[in-house]
N, C-alpha and C. Protein backbone atom coordinates (compact mmCIF):
# COMPACT_ATOMS: atom_id res chain seq x y z
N UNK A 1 38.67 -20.08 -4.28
CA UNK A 1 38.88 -20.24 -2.87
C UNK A 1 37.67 -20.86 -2.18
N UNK A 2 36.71 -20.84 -2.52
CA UNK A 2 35.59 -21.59 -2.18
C UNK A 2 35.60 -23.06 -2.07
N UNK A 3 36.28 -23.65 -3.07
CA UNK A 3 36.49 -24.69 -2.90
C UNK A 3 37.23 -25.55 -1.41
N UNK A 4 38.08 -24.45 -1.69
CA UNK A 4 38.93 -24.49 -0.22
C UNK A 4 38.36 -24.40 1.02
N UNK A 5 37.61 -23.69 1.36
CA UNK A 5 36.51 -22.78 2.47
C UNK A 5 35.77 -24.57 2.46
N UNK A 6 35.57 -24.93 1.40
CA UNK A 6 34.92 -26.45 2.05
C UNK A 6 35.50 -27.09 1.88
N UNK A 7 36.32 -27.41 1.38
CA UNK A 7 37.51 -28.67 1.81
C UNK A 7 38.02 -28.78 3.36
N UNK A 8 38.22 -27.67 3.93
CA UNK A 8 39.04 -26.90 5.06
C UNK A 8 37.50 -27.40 5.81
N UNK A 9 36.57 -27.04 5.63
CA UNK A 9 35.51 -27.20 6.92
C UNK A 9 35.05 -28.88 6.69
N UNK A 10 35.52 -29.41 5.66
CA UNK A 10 34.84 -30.88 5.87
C UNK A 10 35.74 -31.40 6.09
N UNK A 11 36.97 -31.30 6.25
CA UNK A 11 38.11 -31.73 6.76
C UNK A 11 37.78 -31.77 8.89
N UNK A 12 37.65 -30.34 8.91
CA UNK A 12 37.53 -29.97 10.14
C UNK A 12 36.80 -30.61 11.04
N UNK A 13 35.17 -30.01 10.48
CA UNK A 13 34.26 -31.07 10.94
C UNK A 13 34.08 -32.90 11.02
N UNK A 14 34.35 -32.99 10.32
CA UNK A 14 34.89 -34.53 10.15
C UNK A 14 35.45 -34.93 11.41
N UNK A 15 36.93 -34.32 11.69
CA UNK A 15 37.58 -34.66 13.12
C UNK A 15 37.00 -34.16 14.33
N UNK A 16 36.13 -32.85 14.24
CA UNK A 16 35.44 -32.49 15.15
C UNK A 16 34.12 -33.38 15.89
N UNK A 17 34.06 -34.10 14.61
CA UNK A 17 32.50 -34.89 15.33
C UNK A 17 32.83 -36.49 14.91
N UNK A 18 33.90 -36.68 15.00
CA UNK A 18 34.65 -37.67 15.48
C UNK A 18 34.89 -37.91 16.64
N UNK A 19 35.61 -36.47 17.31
CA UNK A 19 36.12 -36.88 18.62
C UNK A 19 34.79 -36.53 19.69
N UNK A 20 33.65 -35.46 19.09
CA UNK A 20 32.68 -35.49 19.98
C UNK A 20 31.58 -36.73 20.21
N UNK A 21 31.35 -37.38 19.19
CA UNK A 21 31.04 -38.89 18.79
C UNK A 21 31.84 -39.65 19.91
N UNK A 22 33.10 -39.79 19.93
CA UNK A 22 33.39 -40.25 20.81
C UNK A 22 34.17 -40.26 22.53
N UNK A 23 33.69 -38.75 22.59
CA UNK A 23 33.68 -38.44 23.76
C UNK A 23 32.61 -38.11 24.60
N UNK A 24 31.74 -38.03 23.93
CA UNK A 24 30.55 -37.11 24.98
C UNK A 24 29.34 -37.79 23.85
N UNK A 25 28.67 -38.77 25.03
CA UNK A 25 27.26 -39.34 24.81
C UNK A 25 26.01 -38.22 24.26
N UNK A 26 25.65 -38.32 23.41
CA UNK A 26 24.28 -37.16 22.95
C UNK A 26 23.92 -37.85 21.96
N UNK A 27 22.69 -38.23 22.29
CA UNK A 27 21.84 -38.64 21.31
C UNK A 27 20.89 -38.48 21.08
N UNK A 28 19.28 -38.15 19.89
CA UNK A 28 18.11 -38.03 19.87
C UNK A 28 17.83 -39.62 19.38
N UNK A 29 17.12 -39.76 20.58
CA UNK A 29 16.88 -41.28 19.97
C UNK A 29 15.13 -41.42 20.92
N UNK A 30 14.46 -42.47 20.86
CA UNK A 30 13.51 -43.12 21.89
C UNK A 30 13.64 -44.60 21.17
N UNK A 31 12.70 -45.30 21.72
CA UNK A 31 12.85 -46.81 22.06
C UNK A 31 12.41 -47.36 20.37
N UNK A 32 11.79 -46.31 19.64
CA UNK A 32 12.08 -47.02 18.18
C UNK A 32 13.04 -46.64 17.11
N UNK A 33 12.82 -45.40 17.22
CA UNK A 33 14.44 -44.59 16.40
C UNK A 33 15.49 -43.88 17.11
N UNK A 34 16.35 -43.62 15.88
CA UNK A 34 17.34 -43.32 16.35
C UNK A 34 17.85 -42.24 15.37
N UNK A 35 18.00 -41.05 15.64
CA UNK A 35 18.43 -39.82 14.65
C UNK A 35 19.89 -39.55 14.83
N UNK A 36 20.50 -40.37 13.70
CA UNK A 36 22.16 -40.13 14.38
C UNK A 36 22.39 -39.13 13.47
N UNK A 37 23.96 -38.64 13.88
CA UNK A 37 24.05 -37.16 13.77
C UNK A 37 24.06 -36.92 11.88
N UNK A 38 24.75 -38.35 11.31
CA UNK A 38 24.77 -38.37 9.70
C UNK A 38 22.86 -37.57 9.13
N UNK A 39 22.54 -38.11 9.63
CA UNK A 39 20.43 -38.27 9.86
C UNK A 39 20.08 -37.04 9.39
N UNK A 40 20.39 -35.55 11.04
CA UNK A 40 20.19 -34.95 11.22
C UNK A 40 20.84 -33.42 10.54
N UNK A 41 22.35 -33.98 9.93
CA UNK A 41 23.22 -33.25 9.19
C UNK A 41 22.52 -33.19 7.70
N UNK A 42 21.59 -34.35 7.05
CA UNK A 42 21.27 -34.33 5.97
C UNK A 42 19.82 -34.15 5.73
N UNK A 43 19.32 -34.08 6.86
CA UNK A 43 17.97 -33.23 6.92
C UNK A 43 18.64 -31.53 6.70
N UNK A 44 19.40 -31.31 7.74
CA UNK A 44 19.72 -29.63 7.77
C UNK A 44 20.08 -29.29 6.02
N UNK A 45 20.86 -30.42 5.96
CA UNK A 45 21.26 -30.32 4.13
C UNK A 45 20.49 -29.68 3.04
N UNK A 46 19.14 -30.50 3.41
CA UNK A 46 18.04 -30.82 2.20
C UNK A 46 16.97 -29.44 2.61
N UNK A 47 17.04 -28.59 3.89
CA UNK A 47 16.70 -27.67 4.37
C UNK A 47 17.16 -26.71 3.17
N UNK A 48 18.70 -26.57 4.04
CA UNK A 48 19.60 -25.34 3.22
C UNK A 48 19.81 -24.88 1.78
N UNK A 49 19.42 -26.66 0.89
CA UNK A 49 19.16 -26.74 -0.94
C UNK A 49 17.81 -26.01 -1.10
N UNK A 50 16.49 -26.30 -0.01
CA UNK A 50 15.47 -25.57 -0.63
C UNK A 50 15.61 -24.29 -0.55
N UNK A 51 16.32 -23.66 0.81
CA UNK A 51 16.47 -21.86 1.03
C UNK A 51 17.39 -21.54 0.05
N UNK A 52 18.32 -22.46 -0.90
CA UNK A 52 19.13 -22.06 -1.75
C UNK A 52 20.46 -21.33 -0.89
N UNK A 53 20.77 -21.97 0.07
CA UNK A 53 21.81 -21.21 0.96
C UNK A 53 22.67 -21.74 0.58
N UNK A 54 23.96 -20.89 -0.06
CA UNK A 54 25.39 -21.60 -0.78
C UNK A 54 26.39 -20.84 -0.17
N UNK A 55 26.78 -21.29 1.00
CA UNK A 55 28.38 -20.96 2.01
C UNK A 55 28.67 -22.20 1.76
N UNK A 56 30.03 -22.19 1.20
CA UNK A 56 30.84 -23.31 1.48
C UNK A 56 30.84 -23.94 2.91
N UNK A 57 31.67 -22.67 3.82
CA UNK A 57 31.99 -23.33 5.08
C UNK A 57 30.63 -24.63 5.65
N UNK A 58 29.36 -23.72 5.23
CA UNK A 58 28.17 -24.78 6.17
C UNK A 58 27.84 -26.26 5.35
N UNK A 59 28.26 -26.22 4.34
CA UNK A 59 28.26 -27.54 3.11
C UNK A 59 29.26 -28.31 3.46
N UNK A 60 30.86 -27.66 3.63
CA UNK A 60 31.74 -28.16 3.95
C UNK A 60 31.70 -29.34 5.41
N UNK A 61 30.92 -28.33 6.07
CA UNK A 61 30.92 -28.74 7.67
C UNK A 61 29.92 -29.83 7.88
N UNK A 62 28.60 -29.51 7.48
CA UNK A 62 27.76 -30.56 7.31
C UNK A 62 27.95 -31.98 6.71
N UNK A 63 28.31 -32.03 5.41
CA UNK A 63 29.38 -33.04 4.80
C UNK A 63 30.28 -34.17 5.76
N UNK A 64 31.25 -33.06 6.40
CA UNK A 64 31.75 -33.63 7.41
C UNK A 64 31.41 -35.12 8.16
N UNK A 65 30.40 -33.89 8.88
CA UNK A 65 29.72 -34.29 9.97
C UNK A 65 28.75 -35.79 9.34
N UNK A 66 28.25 -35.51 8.12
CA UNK A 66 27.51 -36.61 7.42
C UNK A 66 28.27 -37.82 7.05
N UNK A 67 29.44 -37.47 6.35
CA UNK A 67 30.18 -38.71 5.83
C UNK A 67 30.97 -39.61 7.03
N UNK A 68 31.27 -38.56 8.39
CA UNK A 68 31.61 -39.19 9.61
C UNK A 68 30.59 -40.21 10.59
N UNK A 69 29.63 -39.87 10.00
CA UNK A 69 28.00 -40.70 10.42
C UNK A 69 28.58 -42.16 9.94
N UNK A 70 28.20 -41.60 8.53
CA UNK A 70 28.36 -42.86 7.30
C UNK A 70 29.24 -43.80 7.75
N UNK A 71 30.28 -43.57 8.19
CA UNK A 71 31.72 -44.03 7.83
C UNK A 71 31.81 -45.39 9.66
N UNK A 72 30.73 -45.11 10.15
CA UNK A 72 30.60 -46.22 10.96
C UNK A 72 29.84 -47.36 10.68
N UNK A 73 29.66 -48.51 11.86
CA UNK A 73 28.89 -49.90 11.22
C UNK A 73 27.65 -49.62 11.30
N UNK A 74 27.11 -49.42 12.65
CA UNK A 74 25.48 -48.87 13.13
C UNK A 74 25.42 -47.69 12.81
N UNK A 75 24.35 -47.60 12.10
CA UNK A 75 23.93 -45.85 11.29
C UNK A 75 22.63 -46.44 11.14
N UNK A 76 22.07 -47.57 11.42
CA UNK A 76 20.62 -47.42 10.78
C UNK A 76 19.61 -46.69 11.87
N UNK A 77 17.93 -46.29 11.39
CA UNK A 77 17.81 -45.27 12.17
C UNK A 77 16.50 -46.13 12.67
N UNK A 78 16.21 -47.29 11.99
CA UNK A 78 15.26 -47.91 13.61
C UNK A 78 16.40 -48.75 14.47
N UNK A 79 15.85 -48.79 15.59
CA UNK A 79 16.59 -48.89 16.85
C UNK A 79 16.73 -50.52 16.63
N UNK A 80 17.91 -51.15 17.50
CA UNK A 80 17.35 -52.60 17.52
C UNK A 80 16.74 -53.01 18.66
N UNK A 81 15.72 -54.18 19.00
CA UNK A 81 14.97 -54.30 20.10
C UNK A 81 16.05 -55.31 21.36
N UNK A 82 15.87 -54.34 22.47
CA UNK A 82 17.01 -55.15 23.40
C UNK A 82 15.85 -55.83 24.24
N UNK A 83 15.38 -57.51 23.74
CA UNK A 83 14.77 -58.40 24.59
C UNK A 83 16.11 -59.27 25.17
């Protein structure tokens, strides 16, 4: 069932930060980078592998949220210069 517990949350998350992606502006960014949410999901990632933290649901969800990053054109994380 574990398997499930993250299938079910990267499913979830996925559409969840899809539609918040594209409803509601939030970004960590300044005038040279840009930490989009794929960025910040796979920092938390590489966090959670060193504490050795194994919940599906938060792998599942993170995933999500990461491969929904991915899955657009602009993802790179220096900014481009608007002259």
């Amino acid at each position: 069932m574990e398997f499930a517990q993250y299938s079910l949350a990267l499913i979830c998350c996925f559409a969840i930060t899809r539609w918040f992606t594209e409803n509601i502006k939030f970004h960590v960014r300044n005038d040279t980078f840009w930490l989009h949410h794929w960025i910040v999901a796979s920092i938390i990632m590489a966090i959670l592998f060193f504490l050795q933290i194994d919940y599906p649901w938060i792998w599942g969800g993170l995933t999500g949220v990461a491969i929904e990053g991915l899955a657009r054109k602009n993802w790179s994380i220096l900014r481009n210069s608007r002259k």
